[in-house]
PDB file of N, CA and C in Angstrom:
ATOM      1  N   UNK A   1     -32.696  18.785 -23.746  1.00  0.00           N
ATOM      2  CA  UNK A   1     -32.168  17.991 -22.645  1.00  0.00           C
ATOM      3  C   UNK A   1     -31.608  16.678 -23.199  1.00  0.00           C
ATOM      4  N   UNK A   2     -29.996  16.492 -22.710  1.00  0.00           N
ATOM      5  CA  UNK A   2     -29.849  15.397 -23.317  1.00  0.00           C
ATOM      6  C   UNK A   2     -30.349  13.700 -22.594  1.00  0.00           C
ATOM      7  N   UNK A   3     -30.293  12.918 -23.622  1.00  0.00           N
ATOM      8  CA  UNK A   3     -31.362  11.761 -23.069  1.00  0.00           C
ATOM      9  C   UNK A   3     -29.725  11.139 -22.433  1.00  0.00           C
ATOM     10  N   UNK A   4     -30.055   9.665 -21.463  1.00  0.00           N
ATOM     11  CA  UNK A   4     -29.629   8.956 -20.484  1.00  0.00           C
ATOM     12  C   UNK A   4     -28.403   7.993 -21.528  1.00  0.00           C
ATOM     13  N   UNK A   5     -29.211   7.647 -23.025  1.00  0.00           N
ATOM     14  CA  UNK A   5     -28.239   7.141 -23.641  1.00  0.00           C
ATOM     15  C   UNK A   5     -27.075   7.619 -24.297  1.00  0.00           C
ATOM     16  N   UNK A   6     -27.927   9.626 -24.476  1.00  0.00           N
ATOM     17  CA  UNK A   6     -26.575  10.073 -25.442  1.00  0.00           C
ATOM     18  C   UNK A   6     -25.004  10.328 -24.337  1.00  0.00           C
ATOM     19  N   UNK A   7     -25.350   9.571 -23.322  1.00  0.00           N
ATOM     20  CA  UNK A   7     -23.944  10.035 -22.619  1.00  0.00           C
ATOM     21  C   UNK A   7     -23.095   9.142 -22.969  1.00  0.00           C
ATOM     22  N   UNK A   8     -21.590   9.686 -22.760  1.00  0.00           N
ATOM     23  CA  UNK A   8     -20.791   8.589 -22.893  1.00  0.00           C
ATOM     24  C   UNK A   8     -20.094   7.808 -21.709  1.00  0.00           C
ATOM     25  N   UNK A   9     -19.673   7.167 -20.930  1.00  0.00           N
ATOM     26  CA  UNK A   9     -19.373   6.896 -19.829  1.00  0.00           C
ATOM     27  C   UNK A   9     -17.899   5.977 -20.320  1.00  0.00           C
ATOM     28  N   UNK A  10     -16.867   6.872 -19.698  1.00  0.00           N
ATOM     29  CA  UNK A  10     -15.640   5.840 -19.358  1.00  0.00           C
ATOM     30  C   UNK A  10     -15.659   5.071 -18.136  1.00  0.00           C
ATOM     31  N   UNK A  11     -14.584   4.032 -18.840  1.00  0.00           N
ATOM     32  CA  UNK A  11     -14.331   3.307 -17.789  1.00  0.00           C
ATOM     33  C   UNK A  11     -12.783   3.044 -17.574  1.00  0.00           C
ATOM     34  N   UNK A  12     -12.497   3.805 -16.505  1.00  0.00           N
ATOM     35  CA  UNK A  12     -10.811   3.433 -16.212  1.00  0.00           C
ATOM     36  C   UNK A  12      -9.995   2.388 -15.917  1.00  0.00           C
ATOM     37  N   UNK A  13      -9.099   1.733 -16.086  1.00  0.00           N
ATOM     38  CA  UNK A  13      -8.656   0.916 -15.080  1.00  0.00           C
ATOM     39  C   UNK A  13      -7.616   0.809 -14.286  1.00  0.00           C
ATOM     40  N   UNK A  14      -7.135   0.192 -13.352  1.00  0.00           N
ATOM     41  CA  UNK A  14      -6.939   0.150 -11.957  1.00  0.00           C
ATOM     42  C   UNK A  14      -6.917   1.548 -11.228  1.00  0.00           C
ATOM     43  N   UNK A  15      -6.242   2.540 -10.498  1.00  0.00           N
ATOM     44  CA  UNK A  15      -6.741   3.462 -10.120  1.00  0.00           C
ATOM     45  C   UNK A  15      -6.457   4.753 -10.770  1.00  0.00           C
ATOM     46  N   UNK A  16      -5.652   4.467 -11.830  1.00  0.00           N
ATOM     47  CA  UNK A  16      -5.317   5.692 -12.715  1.00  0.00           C
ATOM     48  C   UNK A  16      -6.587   7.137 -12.544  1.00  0.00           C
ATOM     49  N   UNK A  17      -6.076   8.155 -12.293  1.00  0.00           N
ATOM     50  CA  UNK A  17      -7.487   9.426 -12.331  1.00  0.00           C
ATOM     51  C   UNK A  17      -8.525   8.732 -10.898  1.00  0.00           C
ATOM     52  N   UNK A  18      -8.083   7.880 -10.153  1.00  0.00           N
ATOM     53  CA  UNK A  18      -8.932   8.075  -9.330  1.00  0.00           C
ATOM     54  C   UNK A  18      -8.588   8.737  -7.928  1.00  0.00           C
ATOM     55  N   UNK A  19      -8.952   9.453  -7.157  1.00  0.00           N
ATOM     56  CA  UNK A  19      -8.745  10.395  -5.886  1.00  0.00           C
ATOM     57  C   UNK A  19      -9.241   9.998  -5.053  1.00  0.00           C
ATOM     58  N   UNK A  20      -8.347  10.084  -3.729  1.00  0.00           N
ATOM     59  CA  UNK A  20      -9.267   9.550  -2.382  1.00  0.00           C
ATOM     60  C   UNK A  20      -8.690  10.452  -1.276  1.00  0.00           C
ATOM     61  N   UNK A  21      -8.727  10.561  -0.047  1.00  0.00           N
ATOM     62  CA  UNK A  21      -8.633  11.064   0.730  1.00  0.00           C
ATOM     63  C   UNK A  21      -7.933  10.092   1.722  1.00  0.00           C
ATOM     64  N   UNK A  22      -7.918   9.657   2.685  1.00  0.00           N
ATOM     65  CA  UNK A  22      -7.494   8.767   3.666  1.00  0.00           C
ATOM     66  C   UNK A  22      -8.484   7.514   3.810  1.00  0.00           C
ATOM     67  N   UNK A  23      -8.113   6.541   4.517  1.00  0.00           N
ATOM     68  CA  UNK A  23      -9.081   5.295   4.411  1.00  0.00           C
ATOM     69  C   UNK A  23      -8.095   4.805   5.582  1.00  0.00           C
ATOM     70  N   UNK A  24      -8.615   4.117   6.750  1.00  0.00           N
ATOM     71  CA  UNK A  24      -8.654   2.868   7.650  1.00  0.00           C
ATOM     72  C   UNK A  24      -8.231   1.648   6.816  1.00  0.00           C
ATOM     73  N   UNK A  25      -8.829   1.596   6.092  1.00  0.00           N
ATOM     74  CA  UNK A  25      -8.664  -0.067   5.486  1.00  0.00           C
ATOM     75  C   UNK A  25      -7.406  -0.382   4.930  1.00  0.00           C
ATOM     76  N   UNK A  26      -7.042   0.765   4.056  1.00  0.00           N
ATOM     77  CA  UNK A  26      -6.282   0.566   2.914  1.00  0.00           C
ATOM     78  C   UNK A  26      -4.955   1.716   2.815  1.00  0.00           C
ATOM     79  N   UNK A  27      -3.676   1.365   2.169  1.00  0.00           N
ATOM     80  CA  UNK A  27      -2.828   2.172   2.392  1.00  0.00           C
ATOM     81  C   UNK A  27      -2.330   2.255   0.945  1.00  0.00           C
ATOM     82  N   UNK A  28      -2.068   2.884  -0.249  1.00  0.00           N
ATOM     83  CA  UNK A  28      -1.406   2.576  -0.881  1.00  0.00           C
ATOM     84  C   UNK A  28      -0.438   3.626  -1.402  1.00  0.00           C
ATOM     85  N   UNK A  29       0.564   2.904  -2.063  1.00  0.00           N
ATOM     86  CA  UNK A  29       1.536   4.268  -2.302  1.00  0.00           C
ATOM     87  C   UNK A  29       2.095   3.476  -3.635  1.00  0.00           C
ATOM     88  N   UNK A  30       1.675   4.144  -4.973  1.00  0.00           N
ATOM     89  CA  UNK A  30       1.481   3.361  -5.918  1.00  0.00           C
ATOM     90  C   UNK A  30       3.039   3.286  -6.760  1.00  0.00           C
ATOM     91  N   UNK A  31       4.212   4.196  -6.422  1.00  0.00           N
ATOM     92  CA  UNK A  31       5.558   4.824  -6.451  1.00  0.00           C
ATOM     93  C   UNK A  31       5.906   3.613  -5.941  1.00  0.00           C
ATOM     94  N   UNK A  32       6.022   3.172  -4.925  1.00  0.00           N
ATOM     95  CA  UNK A  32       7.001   2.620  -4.048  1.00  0.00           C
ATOM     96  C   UNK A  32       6.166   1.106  -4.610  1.00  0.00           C
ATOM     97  N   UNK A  33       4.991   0.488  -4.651  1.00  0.00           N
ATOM     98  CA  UNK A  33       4.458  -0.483  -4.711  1.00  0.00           C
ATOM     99  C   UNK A  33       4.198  -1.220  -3.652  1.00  0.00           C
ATOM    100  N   UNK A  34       3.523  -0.412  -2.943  1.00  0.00           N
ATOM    101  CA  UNK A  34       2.736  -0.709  -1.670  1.00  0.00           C
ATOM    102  C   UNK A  34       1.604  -0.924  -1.481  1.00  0.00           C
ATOM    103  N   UNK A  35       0.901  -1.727  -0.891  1.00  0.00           N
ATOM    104  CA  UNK A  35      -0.670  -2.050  -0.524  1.00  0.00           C
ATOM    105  C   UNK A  35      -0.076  -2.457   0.669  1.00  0.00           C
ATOM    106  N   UNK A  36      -1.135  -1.929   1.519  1.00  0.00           N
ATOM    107  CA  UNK A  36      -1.742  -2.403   2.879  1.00  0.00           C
ATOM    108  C   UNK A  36      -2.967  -2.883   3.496  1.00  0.00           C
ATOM    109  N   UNK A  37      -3.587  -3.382   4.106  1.00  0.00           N
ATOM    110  CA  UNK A  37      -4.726  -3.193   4.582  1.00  0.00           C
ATOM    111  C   UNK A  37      -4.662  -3.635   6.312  1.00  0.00           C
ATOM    112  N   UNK A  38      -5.282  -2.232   6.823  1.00  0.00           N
ATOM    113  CA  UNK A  38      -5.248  -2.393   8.237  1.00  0.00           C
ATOM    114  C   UNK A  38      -3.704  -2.204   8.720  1.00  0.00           C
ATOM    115  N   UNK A  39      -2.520  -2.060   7.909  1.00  0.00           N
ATOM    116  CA  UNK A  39      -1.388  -1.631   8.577  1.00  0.00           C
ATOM    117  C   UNK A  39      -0.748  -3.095   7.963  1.00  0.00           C
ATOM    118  N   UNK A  40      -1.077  -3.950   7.647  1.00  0.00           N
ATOM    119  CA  UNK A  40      -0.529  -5.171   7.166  1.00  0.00           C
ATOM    120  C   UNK A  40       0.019  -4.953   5.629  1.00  0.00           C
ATOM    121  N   UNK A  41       1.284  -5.517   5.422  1.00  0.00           N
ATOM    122  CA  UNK A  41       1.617  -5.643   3.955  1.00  0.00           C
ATOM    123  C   UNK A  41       1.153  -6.844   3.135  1.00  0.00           C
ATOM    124  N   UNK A  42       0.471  -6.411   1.688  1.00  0.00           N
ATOM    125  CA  UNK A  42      -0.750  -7.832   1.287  1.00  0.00           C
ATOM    126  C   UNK A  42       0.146  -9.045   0.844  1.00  0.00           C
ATOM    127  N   UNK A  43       1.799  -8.250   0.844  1.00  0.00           N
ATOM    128  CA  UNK A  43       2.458  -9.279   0.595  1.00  0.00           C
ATOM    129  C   UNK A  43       2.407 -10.652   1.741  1.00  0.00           C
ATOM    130  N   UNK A  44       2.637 -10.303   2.786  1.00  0.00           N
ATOM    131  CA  UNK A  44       2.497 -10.865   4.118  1.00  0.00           C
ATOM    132  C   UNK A  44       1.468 -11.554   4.497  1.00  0.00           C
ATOM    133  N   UNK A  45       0.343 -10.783   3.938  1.00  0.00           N
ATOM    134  CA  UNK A  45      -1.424 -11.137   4.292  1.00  0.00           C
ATOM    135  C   UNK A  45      -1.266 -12.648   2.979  1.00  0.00           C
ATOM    136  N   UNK A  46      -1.082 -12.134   1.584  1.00  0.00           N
ATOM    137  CA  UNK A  46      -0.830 -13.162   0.716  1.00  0.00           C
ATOM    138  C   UNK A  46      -0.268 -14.691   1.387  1.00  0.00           C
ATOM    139  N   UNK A  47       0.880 -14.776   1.963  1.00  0.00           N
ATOM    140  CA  UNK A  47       1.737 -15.445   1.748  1.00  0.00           C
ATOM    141  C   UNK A  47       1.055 -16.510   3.252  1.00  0.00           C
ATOM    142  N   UNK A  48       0.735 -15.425   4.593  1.00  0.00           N
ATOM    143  CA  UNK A  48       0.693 -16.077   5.689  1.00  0.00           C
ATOM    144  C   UNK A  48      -0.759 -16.115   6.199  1.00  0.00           C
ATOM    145  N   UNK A  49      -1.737 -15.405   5.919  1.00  0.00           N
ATOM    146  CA  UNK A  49      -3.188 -15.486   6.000  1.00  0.00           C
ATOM    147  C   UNK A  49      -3.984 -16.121   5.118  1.00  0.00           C
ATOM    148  N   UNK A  50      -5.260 -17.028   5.489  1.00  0.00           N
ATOM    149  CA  UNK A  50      -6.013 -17.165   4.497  1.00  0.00           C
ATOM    150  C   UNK A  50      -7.574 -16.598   4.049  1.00  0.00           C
ATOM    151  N   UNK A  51      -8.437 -16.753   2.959  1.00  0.00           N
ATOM    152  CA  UNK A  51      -9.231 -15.700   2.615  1.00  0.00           C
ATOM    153  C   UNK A  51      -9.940 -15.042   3.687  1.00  0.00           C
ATOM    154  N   UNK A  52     -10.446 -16.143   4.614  1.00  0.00           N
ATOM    155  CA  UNK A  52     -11.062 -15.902   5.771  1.00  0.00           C
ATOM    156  C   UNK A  52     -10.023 -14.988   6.697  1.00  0.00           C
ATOM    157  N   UNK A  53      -9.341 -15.654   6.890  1.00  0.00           N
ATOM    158  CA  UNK A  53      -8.617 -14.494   8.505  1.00  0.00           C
ATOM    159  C   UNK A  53      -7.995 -12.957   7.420  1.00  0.00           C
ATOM    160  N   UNK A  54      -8.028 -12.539   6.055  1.00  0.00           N
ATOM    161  CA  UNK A  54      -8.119 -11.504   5.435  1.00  0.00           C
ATOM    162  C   UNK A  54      -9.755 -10.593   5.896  1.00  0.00           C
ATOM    163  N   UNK A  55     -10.576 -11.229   5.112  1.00  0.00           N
ATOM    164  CA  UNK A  55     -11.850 -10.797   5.219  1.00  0.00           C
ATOM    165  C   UNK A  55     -12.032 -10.487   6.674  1.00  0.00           C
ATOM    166  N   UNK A  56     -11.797 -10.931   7.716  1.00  0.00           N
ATOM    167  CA  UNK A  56     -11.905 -10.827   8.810  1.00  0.00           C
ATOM    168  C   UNK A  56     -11.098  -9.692   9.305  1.00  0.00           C
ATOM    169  N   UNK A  57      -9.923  -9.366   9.167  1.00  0.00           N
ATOM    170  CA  UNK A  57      -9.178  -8.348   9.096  1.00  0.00           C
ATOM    171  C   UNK A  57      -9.603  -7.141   8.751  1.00  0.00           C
ATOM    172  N   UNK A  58     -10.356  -6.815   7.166  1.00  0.00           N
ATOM    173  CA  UNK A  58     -10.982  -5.744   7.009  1.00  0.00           C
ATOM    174  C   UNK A  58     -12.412  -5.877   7.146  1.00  0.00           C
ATOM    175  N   UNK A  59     -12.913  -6.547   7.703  1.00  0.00           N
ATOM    176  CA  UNK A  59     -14.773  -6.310   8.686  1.00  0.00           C
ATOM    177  C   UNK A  59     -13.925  -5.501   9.836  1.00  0.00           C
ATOM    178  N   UNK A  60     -13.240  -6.247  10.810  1.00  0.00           N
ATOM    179  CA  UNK A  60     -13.128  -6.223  12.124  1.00  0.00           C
ATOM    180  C   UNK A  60     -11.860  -5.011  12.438  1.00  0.00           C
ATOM    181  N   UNK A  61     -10.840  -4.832  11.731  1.00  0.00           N
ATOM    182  CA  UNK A  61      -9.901  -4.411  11.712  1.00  0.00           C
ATOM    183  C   UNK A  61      -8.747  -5.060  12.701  1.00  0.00           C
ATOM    184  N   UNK A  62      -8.661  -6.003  13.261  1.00  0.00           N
ATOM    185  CA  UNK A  62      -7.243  -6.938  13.716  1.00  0.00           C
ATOM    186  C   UNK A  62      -7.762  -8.442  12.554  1.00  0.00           C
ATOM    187  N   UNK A  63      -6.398  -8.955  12.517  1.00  0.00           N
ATOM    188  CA  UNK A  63      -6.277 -10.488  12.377  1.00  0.00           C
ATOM    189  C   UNK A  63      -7.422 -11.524  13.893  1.00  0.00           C
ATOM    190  N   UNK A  64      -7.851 -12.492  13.572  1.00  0.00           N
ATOM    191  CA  UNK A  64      -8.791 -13.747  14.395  1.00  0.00           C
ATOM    192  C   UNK A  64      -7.916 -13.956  15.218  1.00  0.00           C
ATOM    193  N   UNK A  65      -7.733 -14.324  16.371  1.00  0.00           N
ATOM    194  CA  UNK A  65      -7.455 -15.053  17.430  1.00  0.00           C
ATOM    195  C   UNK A  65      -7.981 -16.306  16.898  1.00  0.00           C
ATOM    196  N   UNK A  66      -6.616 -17.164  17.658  1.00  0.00           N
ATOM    197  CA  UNK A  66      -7.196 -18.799  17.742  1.00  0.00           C
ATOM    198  C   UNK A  66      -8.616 -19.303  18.290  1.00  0.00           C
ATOM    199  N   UNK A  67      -8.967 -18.091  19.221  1.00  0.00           N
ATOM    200  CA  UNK A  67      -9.939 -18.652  20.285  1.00  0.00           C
ATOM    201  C   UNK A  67     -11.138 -18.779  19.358  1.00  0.00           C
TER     202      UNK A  67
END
């Protein structure tokens, strides 16, 4: 039986080899150079939201109201 250390474990980076199925949160289409989250472009979220009304966006799924 092999032991816990003789394994080797990669580590990839950004999503290269990784697979997903559909997601609510997130949209991406890595061809075209797209990110979304929640239907928003992060270019947009970047430029006109801040960390908070983001984070808030993907807890809640809309942008904060003023109220």
């Amino acid at each position: 039986m092999a032991d816990a250390t003789d394994e080797q474990i990669q580590v990839h980076r950004g999503l290269n080899g990784v697979y997903f199925d559909r997601s609510d949160v997130c949209f991406i289409d890595g061809r075209a150079g797209e990110l979304r989250y929640r239907g928003y472009s992060i270019h947009d979220l970047a430029q006109r939201s801040t960390f908070e009304e983001t984070a808030y966006l993907l807890f809640h799924g809309d942008l904060p109201t003023s109220d």
